[in-house]
PDB file of N, CA and C in Angstrom:
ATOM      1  N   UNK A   1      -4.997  16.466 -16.263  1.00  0.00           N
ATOM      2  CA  UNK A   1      -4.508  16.080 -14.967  1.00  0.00           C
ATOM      3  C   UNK A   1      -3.191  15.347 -15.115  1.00  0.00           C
ATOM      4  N   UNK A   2      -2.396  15.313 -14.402  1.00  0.00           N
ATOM      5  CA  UNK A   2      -1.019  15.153 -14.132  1.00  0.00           C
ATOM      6  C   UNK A   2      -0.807  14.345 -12.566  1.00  0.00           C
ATOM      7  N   UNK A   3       0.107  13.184 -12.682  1.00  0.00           N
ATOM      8  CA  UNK A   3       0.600  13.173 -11.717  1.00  0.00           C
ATOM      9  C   UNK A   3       2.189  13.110 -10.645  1.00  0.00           C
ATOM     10  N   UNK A   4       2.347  13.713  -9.817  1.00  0.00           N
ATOM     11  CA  UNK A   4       3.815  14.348  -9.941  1.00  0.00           C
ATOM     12  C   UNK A   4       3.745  14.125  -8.243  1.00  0.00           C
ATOM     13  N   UNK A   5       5.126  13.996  -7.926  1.00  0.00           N
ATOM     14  CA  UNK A   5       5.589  13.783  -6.550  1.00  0.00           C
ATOM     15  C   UNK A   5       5.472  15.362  -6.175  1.00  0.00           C
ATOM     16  N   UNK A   6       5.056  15.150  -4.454  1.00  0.00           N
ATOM     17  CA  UNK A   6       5.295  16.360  -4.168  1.00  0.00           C
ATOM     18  C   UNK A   6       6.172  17.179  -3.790  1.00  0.00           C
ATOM     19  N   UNK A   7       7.601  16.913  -4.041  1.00  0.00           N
ATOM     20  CA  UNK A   7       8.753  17.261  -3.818  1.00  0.00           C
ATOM     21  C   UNK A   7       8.634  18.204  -5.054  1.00  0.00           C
ATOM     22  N   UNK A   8       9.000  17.600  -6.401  1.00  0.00           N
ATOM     23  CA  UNK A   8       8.981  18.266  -7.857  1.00  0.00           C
ATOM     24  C   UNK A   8       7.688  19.725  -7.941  1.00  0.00           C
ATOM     25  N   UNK A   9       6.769  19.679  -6.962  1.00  0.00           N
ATOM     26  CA  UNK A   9       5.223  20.809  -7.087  1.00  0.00           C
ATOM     27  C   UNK A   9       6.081  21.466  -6.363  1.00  0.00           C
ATOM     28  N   UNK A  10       6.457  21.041  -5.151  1.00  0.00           N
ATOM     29  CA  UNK A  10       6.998  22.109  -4.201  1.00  0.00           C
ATOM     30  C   UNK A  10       8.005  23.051  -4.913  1.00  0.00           C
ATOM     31  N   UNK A  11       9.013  22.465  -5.390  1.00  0.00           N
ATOM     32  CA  UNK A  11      10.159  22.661  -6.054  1.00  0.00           C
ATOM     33  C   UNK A  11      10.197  24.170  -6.818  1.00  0.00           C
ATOM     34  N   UNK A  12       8.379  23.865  -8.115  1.00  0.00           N
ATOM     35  CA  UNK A  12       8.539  24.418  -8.751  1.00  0.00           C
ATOM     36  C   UNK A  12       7.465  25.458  -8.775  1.00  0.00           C
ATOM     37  N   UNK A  13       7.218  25.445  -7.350  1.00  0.00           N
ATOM     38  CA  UNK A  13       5.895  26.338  -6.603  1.00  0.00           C
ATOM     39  C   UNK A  13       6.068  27.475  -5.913  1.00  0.00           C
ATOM     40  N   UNK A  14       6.543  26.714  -4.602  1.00  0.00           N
ATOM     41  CA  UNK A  14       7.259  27.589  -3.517  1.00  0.00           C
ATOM     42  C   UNK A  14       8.274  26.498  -2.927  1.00  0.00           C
ATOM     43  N   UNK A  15       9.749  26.517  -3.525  1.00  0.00           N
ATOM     44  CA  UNK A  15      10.775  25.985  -3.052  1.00  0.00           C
ATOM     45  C   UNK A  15      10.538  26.387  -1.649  1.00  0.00           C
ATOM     46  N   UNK A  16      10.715  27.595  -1.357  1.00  0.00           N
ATOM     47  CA  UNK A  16      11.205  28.018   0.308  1.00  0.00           C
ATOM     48  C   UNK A  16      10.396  26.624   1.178  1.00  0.00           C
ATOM     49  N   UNK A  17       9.258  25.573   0.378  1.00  0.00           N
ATOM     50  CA  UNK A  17       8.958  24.951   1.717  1.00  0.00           C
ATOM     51  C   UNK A  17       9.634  23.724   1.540  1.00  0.00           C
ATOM     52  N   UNK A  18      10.324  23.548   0.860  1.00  0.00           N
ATOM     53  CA  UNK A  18      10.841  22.058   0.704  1.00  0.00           C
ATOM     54  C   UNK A  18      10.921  21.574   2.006  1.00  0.00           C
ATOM     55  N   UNK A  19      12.072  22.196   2.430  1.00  0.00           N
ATOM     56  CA  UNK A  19      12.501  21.798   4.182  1.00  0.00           C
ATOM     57  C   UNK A  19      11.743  21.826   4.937  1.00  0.00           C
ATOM     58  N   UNK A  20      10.367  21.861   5.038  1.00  0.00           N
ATOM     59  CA  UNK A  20       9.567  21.749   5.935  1.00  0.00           C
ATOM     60  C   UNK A  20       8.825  20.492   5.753  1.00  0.00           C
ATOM     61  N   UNK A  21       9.734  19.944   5.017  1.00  0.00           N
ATOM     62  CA  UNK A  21       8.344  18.619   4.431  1.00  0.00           C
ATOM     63  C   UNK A  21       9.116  17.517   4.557  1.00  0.00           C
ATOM     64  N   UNK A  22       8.899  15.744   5.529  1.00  0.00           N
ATOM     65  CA  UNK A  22       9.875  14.985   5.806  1.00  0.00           C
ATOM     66  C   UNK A  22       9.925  14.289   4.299  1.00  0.00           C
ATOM     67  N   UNK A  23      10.866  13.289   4.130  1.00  0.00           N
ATOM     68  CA  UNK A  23      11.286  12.376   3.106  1.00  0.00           C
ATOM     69  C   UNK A  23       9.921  12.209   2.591  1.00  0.00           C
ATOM     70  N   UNK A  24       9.237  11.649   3.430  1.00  0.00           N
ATOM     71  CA  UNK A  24       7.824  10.170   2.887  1.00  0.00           C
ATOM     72  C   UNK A  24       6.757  11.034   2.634  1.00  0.00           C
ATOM     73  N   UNK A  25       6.466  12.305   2.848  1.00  0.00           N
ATOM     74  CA  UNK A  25       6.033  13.258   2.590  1.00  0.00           C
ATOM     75  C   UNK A  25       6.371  14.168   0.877  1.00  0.00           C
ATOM     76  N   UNK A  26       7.368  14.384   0.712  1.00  0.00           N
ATOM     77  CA  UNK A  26       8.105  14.929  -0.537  1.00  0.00           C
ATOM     78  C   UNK A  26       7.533  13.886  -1.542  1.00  0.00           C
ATOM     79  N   UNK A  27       7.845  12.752  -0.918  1.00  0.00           N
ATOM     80  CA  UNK A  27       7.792  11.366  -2.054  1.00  0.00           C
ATOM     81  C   UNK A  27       6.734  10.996  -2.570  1.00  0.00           C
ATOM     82  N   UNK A  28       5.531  11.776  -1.602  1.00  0.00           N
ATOM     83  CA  UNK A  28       4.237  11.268  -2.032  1.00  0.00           C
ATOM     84  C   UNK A  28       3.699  11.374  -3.127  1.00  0.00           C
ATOM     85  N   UNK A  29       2.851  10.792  -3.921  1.00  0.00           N
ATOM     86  CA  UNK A  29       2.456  11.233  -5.173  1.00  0.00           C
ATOM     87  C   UNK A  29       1.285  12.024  -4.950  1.00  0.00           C
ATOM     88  N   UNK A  30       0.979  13.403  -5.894  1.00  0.00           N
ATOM     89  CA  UNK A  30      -0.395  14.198  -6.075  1.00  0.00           C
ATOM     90  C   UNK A  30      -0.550  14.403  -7.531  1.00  0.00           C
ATOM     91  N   UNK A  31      -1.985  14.734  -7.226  1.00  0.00           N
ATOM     92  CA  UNK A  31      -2.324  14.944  -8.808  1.00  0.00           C
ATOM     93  C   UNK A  31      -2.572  16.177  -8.640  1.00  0.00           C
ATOM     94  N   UNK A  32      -2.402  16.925  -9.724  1.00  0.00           N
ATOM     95  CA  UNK A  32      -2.390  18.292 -10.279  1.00  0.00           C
ATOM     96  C   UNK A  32      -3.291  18.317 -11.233  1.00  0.00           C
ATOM     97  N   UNK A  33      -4.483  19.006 -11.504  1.00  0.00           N
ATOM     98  CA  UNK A  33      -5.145  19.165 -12.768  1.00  0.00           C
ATOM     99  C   UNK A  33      -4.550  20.260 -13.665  1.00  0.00           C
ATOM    100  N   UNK A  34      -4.038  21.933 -13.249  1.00  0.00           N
ATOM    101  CA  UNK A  34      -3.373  22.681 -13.791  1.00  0.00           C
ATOM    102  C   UNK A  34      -2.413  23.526 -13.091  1.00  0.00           C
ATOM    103  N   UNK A  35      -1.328  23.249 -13.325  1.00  0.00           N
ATOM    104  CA  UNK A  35      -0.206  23.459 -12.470  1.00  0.00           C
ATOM    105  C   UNK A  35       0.213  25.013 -12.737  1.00  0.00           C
ATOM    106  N   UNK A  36      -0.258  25.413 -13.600  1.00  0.00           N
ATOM    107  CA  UNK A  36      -0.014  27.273 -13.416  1.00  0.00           C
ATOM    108  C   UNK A  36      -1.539  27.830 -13.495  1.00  0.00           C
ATOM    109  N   UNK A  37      -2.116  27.038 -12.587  1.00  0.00           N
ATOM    110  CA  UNK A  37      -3.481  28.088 -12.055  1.00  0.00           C
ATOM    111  C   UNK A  37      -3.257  27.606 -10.205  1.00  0.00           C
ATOM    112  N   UNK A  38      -2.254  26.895 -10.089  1.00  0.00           N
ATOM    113  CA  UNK A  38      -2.184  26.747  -8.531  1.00  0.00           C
ATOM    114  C   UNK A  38      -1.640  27.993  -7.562  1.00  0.00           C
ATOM    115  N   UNK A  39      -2.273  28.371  -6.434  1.00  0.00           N
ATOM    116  CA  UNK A  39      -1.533  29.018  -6.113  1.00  0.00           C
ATOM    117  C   UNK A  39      -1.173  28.855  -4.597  1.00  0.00           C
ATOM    118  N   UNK A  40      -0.810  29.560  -3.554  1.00  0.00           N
ATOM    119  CA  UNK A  40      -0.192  29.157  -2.175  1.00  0.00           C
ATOM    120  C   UNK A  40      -1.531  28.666  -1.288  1.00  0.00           C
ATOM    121  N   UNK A  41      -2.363  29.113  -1.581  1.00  0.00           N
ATOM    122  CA  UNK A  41      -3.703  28.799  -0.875  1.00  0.00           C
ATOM    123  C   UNK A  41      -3.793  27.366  -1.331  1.00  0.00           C
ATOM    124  N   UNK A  42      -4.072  27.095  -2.418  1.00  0.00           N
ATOM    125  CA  UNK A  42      -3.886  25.673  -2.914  1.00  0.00           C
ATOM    126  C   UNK A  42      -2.630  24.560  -2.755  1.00  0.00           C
ATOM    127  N   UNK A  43      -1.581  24.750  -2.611  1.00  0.00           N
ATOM    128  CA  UNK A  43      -0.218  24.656  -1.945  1.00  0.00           C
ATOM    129  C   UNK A  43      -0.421  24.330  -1.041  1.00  0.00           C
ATOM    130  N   UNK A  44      -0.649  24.830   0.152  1.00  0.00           N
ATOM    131  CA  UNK A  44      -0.713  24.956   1.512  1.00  0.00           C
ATOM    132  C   UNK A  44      -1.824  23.881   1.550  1.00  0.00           C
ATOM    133  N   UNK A  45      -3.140  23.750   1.084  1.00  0.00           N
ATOM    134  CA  UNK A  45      -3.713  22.551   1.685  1.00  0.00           C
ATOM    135  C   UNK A  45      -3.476  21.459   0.796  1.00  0.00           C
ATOM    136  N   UNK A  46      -2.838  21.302  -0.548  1.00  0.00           N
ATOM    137  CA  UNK A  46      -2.236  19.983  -0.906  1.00  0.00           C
ATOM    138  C   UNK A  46      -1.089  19.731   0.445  1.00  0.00           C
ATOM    139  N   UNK A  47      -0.327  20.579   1.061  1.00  0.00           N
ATOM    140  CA  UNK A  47       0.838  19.678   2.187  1.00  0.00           C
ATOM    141  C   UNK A  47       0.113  19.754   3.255  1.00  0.00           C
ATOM    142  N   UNK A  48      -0.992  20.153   3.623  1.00  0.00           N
ATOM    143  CA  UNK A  48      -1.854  20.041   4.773  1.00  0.00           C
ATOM    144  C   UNK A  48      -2.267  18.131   4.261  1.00  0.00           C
ATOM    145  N   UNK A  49      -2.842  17.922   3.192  1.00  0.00           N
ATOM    146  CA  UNK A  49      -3.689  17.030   3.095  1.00  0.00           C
ATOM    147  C   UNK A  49      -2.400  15.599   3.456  1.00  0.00           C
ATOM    148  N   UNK A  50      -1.252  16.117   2.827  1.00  0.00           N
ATOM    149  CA  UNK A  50      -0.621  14.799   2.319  1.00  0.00           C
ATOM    150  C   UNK A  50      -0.042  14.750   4.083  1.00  0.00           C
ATOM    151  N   UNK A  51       0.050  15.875   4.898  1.00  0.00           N
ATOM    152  CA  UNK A  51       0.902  15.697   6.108  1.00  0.00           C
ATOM    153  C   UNK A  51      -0.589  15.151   6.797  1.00  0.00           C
ATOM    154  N   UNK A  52      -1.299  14.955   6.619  1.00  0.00           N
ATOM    155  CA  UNK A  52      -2.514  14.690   7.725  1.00  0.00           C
ATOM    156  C   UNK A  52      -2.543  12.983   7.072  1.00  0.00           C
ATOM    157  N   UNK A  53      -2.549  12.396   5.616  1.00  0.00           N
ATOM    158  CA  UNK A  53      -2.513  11.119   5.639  1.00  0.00           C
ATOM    159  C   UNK A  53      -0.987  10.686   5.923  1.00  0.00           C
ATOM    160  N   UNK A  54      -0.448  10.848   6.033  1.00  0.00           N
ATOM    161  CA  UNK A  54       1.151  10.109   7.000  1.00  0.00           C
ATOM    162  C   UNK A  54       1.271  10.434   8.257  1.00  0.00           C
ATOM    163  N   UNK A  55       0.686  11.635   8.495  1.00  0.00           N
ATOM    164  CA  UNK A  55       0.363  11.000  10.028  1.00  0.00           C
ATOM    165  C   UNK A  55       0.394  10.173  11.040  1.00  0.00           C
ATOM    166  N   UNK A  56       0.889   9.612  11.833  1.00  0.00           N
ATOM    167  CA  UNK A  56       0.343   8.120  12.712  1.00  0.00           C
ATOM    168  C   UNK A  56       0.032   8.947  13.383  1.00  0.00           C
ATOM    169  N   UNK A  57      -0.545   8.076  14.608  1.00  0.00           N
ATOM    170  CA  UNK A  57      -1.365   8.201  15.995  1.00  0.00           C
ATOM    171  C   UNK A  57      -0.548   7.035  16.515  1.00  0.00           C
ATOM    172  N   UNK A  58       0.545   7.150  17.415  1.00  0.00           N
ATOM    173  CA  UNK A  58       1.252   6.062  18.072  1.00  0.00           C
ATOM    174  C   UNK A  58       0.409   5.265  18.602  1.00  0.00           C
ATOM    175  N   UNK A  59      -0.443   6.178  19.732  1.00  0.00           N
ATOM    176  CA  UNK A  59      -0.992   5.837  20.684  1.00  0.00           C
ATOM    177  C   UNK A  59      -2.698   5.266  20.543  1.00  0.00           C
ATOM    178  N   UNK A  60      -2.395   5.118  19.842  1.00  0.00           N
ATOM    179  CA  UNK A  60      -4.176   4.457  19.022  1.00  0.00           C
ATOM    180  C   UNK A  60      -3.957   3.130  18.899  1.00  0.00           C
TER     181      UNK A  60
END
């Protein structure tokens, strides 16, 4: 296991999503157990997970 910002996974995953992902988001740290058995299915809910904890709820 490894741990690596998610800017650097994106980077070296599927660049095309960088830009979809804000600053505090990119910056976040994840852990990776094996980084060439990941694939977009796995991708997709590591930036699901990290965009759902930065999240606010203003109005809460």
């Amino acid at each position: 296991m490894q741990t690596m910002k998610l800017s650097t996974l994106i980077l070296t995953v599927s660049p095309e999503l960088y830009e979809l992902l804000r600053e505090e988001e990119l910056e976040s740290e994840v852990i990776v157990s094996d980084l060439r058995a990941l694939n977009k299915k796995d991708i997709s809910e590591i930036i699901e997970q990290t965009i759902q904890h930065h999240h606010r709820a203003y109005y809460h």
